[in-house]
PDB file of N, CA and C in Angstrom:
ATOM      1  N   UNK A   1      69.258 -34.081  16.274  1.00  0.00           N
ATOM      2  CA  UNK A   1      69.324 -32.703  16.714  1.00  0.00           C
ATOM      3  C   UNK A   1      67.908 -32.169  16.912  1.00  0.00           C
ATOM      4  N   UNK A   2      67.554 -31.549  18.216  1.00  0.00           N
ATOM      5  CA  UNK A   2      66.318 -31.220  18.688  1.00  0.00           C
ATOM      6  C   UNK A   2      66.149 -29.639  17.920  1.00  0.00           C
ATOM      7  N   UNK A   3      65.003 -29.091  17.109  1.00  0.00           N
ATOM      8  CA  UNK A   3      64.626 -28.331  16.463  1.00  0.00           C
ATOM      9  C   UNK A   3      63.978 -27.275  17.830  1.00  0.00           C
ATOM     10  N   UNK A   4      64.137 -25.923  18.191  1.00  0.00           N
ATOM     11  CA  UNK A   4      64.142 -25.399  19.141  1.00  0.00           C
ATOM     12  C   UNK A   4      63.212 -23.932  18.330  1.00  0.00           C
ATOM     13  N   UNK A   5      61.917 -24.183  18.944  1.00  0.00           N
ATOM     14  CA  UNK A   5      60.582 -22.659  18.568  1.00  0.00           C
ATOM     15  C   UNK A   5      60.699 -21.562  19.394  1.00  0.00           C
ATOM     16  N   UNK A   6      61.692 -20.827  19.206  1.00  0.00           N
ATOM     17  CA  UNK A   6      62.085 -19.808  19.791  1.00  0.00           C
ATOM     18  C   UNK A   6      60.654 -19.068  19.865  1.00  0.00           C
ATOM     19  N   UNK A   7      60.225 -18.133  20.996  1.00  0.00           N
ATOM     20  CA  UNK A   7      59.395 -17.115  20.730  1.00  0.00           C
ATOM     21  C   UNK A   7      59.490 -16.360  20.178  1.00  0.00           C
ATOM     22  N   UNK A   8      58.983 -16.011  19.022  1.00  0.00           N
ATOM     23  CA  UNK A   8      59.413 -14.459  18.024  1.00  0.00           C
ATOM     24  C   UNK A   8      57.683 -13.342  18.276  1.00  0.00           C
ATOM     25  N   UNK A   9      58.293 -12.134  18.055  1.00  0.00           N
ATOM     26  CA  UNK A   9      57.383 -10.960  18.402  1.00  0.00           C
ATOM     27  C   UNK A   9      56.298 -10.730  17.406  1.00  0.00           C
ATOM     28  N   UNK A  10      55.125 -11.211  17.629  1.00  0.00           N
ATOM     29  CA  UNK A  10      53.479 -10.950  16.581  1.00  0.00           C
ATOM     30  C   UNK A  10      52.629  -9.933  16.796  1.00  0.00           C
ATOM     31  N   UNK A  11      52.896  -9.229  15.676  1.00  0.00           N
ATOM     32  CA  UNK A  11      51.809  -7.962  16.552  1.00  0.00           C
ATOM     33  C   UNK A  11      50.093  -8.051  16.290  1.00  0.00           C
ATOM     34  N   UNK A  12      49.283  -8.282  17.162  1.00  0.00           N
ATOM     35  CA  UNK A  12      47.725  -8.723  16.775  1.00  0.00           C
ATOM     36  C   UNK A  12      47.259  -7.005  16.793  1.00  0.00           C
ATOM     37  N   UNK A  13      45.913  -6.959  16.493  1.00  0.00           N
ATOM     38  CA  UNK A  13      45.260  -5.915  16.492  1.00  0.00           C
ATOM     39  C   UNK A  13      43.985  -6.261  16.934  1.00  0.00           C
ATOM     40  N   UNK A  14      43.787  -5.602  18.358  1.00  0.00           N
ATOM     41  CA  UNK A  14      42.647  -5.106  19.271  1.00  0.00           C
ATOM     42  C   UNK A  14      41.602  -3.709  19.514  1.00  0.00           C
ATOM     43  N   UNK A  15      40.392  -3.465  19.071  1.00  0.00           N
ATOM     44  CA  UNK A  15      40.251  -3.018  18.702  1.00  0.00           C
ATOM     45  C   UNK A  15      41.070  -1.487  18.298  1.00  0.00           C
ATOM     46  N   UNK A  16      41.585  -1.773  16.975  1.00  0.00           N
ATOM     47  CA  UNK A  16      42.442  -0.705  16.110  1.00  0.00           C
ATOM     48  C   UNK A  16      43.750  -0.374  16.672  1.00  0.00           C
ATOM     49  N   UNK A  17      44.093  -1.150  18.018  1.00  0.00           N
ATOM     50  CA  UNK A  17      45.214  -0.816  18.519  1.00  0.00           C
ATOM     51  C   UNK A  17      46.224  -1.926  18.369  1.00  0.00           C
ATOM     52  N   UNK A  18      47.512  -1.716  17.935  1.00  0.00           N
ATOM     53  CA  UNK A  18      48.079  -2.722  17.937  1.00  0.00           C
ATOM     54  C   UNK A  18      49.418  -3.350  18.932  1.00  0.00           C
ATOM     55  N   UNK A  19      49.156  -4.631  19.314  1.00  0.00           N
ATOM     56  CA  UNK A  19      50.198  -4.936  20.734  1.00  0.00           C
ATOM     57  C   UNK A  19      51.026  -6.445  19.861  1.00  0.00           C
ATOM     58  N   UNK A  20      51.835  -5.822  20.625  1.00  0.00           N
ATOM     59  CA  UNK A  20      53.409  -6.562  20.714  1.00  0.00           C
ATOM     60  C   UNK A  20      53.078  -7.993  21.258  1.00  0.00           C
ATOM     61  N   UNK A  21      53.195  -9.362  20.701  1.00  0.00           N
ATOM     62  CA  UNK A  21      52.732 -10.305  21.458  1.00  0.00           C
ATOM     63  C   UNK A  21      54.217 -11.480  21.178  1.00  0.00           C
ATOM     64  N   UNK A  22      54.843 -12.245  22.227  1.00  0.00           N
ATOM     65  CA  UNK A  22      55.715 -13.430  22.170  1.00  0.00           C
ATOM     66  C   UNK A  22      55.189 -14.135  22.150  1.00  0.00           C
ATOM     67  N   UNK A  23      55.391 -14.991  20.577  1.00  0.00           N
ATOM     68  CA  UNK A  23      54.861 -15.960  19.946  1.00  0.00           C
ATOM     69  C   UNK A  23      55.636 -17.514  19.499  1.00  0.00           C
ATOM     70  N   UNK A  24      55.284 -18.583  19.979  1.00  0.00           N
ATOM     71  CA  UNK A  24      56.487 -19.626  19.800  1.00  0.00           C
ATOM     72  C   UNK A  24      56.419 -19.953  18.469  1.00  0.00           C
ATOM     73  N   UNK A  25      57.253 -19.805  17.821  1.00  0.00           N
ATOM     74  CA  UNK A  25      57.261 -20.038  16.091  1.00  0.00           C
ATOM     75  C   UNK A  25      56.458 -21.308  15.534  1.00  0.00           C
ATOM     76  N   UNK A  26      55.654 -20.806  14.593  1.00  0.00           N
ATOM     77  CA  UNK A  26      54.701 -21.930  14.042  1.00  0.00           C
ATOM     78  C   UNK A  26      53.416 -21.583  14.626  1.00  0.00           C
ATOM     79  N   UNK A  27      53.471 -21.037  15.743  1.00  0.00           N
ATOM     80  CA  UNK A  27      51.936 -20.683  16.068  1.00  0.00           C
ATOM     81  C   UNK A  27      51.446 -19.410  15.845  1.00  0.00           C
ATOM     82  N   UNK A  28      51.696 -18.875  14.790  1.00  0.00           N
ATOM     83  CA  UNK A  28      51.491 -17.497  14.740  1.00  0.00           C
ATOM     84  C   UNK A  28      50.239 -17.466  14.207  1.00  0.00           C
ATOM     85  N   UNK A  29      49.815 -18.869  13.089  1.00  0.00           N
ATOM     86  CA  UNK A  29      48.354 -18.314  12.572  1.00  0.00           C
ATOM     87  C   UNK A  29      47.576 -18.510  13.733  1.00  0.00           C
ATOM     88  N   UNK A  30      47.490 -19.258  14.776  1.00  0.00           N
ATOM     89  CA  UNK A  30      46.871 -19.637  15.788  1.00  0.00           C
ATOM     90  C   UNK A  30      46.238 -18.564  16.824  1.00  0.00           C
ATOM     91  N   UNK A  31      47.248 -17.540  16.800  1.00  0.00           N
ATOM     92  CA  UNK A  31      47.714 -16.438  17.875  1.00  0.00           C
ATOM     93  C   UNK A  31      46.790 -15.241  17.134  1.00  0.00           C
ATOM     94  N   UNK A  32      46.384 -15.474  15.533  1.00  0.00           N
ATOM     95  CA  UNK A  32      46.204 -14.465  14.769  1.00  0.00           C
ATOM     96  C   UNK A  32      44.587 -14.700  14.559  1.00  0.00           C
ATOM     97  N   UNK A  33      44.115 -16.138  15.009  1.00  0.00           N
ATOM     98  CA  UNK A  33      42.844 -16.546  14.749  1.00  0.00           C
ATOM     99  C   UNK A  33      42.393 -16.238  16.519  1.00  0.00           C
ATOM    100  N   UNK A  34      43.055 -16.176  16.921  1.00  0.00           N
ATOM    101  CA  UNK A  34      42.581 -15.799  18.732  1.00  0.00           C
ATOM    102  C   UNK A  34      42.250 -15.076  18.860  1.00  0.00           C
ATOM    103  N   UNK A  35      43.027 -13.341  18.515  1.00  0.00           N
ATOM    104  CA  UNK A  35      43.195 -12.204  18.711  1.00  0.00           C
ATOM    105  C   UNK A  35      42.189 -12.040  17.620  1.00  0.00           C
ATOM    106  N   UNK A  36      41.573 -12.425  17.012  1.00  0.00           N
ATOM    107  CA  UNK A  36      40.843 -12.010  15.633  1.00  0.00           C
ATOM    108  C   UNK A  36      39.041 -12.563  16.548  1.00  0.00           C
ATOM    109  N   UNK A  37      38.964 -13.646  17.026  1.00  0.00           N
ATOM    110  CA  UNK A  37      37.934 -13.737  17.973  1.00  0.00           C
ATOM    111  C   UNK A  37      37.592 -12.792  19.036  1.00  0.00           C
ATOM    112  N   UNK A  38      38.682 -12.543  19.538  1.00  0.00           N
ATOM    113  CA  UNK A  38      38.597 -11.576  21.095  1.00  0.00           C
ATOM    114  C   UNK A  38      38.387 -10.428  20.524  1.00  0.00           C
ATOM    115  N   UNK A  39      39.003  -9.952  19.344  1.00  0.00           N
ATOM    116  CA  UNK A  39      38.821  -8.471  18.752  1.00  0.00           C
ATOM    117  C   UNK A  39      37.121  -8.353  18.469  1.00  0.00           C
ATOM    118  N   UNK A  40      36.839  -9.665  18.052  1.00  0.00           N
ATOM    119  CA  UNK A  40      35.244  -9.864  17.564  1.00  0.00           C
ATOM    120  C   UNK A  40      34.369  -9.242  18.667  1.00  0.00           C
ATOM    121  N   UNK A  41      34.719 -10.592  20.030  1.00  0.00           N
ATOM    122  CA  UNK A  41      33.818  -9.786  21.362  1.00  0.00           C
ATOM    123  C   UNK A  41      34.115  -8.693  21.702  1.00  0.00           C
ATOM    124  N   UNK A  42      35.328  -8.053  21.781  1.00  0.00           N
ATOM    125  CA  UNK A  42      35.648  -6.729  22.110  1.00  0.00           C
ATOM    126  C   UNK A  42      34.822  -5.810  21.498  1.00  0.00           C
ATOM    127  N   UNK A  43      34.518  -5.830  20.096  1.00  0.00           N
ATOM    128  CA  UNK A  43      33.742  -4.787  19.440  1.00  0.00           C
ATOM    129  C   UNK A  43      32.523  -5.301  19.947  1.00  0.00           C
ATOM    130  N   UNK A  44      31.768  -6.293  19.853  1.00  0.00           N
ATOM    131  CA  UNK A  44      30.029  -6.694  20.013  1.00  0.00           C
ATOM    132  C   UNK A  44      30.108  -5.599  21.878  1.00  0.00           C
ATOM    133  N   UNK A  45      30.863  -6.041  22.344  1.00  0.00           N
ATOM    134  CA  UNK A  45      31.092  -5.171  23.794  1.00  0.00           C
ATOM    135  C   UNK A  45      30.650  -3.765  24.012  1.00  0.00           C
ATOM    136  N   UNK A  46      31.861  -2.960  22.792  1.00  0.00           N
ATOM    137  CA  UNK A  46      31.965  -1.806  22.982  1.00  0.00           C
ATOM    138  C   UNK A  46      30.949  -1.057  22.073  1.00  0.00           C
ATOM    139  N   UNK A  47      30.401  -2.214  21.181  1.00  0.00           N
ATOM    140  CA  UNK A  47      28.827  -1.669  20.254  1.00  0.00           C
ATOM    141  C   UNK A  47      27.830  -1.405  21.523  1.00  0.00           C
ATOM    142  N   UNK A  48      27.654  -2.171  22.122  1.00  0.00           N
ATOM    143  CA  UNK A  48      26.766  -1.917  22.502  1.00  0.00           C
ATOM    144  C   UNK A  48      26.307  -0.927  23.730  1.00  0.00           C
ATOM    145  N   UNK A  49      27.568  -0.172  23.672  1.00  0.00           N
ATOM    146  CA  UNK A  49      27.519   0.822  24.419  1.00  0.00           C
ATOM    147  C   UNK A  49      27.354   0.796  25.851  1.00  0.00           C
ATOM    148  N   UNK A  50      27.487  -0.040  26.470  1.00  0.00           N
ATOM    149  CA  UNK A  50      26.805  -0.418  28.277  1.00  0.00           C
ATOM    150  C   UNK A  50      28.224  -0.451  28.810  1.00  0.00           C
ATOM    151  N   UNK A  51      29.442  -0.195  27.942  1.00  0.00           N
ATOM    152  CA  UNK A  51      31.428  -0.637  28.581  1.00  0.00           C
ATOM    153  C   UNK A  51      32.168   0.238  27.335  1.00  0.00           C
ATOM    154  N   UNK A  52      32.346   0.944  28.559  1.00  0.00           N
ATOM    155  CA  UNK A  52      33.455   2.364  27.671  1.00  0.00           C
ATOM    156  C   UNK A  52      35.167   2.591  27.879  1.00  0.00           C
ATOM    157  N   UNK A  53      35.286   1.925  29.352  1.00  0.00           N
ATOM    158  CA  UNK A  53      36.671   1.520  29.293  1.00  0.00           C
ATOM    159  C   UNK A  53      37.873   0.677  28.379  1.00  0.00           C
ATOM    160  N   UNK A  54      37.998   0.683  28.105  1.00  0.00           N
ATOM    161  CA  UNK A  54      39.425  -0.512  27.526  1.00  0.00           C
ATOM    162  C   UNK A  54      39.174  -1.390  28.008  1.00  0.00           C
ATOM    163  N   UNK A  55      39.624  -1.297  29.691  1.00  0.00           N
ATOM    164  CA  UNK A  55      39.784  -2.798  30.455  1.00  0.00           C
ATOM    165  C   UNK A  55      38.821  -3.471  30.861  1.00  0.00           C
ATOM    166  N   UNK A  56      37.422  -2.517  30.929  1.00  0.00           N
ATOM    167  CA  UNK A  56      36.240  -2.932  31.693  1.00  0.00           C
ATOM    168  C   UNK A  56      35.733  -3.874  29.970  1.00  0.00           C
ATOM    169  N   UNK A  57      36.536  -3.508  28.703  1.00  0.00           N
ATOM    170  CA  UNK A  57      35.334  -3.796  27.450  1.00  0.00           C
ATOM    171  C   UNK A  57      36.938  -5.370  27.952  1.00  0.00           C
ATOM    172  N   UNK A  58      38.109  -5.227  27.428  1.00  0.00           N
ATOM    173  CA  UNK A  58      38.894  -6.320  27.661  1.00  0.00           C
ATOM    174  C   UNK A  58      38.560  -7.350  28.533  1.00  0.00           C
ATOM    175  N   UNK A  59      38.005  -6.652  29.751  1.00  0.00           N
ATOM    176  CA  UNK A  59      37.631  -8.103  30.871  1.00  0.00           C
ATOM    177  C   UNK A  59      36.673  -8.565  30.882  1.00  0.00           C
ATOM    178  N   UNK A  60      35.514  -7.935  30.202  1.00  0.00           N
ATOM    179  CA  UNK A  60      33.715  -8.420  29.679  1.00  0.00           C
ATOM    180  C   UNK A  60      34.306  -9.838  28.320  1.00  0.00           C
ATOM    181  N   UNK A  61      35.112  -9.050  27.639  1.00  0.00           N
ATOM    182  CA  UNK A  61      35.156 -10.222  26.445  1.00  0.00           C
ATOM    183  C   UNK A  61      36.437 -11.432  27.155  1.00  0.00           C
ATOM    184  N   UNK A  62      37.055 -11.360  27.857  1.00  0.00           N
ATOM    185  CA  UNK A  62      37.518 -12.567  28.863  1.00  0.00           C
ATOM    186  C   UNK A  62      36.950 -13.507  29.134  1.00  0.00           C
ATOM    187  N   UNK A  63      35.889 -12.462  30.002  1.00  0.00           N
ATOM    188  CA  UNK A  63      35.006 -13.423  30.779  1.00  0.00           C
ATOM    189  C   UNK A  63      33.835 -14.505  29.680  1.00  0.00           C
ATOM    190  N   UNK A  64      33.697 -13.725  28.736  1.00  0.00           N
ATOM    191  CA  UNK A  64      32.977 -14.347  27.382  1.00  0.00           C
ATOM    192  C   UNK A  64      33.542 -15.392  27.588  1.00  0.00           C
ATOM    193  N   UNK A  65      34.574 -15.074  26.502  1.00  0.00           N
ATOM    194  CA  UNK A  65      35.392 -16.167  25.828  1.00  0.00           C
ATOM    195  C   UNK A  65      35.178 -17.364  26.560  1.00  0.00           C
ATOM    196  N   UNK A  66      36.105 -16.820  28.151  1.00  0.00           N
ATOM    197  CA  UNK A  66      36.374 -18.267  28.729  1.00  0.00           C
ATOM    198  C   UNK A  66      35.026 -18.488  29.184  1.00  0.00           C
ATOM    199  N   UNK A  67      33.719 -18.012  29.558  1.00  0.00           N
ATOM    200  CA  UNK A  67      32.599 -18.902  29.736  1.00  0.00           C
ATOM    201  C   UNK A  67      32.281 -19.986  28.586  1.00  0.00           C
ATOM    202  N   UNK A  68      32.233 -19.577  27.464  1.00  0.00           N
ATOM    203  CA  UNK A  68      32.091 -20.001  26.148  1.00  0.00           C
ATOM    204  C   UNK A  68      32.881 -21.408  26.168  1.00  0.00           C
ATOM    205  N   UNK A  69      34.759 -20.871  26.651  1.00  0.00           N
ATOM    206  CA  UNK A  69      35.321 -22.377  26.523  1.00  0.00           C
ATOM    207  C   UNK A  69      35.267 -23.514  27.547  1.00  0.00           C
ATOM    208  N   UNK A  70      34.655 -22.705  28.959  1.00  0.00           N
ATOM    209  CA  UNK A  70      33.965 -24.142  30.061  1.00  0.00           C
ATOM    210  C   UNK A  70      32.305 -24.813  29.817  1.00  0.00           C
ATOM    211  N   UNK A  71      31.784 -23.846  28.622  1.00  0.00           N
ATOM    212  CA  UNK A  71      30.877 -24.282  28.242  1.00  0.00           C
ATOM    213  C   UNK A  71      31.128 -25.556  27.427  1.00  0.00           C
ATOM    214  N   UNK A  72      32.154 -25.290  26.148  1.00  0.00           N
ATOM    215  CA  UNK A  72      32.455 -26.536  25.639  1.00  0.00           C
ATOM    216  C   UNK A  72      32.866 -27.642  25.940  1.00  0.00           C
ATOM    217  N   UNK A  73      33.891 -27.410  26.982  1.00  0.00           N
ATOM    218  CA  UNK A  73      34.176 -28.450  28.090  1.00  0.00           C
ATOM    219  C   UNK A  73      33.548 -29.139  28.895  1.00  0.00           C
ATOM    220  N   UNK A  74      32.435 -28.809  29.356  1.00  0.00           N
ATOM    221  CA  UNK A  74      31.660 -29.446  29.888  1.00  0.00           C
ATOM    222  C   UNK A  74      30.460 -30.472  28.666  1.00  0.00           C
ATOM    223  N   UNK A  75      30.126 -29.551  27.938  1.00  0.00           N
ATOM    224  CA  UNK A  75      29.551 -30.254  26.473  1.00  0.00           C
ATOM    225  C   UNK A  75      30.265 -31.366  25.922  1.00  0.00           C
ATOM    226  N   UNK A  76      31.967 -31.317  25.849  1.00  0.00           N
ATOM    227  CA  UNK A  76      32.814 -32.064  25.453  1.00  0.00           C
ATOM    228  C   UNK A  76      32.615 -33.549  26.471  1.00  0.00           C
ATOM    229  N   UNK A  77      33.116 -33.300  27.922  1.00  0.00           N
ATOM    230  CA  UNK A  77      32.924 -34.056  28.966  1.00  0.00           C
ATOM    231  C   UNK A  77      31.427 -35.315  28.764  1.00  0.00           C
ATOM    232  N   UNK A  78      30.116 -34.039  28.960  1.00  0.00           N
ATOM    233  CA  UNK A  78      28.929 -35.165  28.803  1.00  0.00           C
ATOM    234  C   UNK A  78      28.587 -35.566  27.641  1.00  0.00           C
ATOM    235  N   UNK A  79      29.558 -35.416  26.679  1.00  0.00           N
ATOM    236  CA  UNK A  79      29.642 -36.558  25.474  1.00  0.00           C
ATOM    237  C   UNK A  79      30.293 -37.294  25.478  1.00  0.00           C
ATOM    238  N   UNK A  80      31.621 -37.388  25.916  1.00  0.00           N
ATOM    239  CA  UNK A  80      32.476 -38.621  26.302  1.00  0.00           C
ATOM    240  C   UNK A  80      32.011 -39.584  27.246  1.00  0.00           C
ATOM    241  N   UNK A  81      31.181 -39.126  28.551  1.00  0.00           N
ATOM    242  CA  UNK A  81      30.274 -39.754  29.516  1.00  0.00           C
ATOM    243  C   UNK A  81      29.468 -40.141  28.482  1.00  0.00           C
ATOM    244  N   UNK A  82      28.506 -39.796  27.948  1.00  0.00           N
ATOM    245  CA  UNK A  82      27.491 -40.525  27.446  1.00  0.00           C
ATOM    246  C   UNK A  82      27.807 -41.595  26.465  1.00  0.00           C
ATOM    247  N   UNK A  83      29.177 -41.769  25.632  1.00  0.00           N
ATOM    248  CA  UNK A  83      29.456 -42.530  24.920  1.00  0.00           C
ATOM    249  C   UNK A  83      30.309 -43.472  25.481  1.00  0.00           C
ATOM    250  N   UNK A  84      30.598 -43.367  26.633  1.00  0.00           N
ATOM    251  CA  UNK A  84      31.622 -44.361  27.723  1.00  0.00           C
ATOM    252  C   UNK A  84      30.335 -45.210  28.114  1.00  0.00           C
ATOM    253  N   UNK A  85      29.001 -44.589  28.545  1.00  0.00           N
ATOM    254  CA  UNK A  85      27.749 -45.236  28.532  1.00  0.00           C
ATOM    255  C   UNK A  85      27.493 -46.180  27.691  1.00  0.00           C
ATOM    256  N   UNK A  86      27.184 -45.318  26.787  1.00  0.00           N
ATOM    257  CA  UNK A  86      26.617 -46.467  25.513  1.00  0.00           C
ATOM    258  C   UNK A  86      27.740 -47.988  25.662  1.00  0.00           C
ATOM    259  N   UNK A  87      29.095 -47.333  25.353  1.00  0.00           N
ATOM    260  CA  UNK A  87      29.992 -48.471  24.944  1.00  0.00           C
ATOM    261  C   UNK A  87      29.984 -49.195  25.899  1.00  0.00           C
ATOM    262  N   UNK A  88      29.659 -49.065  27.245  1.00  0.00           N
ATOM    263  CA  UNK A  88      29.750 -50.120  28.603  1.00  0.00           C
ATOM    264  C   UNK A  88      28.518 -51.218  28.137  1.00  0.00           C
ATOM    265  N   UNK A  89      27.284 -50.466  28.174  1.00  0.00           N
ATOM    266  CA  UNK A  89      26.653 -51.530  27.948  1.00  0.00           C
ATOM    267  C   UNK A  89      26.550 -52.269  26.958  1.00  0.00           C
ATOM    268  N   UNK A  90      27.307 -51.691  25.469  1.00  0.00           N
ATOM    269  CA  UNK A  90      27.186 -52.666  24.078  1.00  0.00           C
ATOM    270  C   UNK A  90      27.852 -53.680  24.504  1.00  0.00           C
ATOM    271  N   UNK A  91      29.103 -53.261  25.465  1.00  0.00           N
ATOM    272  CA  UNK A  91      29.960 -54.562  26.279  1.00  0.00           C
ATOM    273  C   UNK A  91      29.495 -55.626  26.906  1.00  0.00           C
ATOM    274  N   UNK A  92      28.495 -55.322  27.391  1.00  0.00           N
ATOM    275  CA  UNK A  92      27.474 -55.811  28.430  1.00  0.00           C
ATOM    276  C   UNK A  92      26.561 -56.899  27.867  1.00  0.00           C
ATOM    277  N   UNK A  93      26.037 -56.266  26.547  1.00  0.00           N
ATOM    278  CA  UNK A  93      25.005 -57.060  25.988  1.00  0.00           C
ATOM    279  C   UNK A  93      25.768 -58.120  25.041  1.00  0.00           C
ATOM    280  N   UNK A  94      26.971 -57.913  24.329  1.00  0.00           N
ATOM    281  CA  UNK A  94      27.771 -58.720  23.767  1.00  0.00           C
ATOM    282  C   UNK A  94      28.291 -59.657  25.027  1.00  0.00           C
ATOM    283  N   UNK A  95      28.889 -59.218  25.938  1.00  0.00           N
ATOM    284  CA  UNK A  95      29.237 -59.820  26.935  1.00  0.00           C
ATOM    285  C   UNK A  95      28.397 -61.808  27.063  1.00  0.00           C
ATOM    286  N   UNK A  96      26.857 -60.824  27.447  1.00  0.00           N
ATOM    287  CA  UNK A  96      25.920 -61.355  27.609  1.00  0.00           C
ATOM    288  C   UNK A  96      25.041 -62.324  26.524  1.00  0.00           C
ATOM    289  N   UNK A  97      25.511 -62.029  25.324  1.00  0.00           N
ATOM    290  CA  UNK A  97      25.127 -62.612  24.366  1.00  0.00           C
ATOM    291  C   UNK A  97      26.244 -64.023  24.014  1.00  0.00           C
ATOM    292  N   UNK A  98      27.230 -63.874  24.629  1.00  0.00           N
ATOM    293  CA  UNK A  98      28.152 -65.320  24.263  1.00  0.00           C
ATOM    294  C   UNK A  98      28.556 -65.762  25.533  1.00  0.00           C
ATOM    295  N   UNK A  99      27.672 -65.674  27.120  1.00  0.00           N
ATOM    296  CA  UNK A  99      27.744 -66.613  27.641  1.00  0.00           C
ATOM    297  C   UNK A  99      26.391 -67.881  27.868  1.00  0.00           C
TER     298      UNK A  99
END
């Protein structure tokens, strides 16, 4: 019998406001460590006084975030390249060492 994670309703808190979020069961601490980051940039945003809107401070810490996570991705990427490197040639030199 297949076990079925219904979405159930999580409410996060942005700065001091709180929203209604559909959450697939089991991921709620996940959803709670997200909204707890974005709340982070949201305030460093709206500290610093240069974004007074809601949406204009909401879409500055977006754009964060996700620069932040194609930053890692790409960091992630030229470490897997560089270690697909290495391991080609340890291949190479072992290769080369038992013919």
């Amino acid at each position: 019998m297949k076990t079925v994670n219904y979405p159930k309703p999580v409410t996060v808190t942005l700065l001091n406001k709180d929203y209604p979020v559909s959450c697939p069961a089991g991921l709620e601490g996940q959803l709670h460590e997200a909204a707890q980051v974005l709340n982070l940039k949201m305030n460093e945003i709206r500290n610093s006084g240069r974004v007074v809107s809601l949406e204009r401070i909401a879409i500055m810490a977006a754009l964060n975030v996700t620069n932040e996570l194609l930053n890692y991705r790409r960091q992630k990427e030229a470490y897997i390249q560089n270690v697909t490197e290495q391991i080609d040639r340890l291949q190479n030199k072992i290769d080369e060492a038992l013919l």
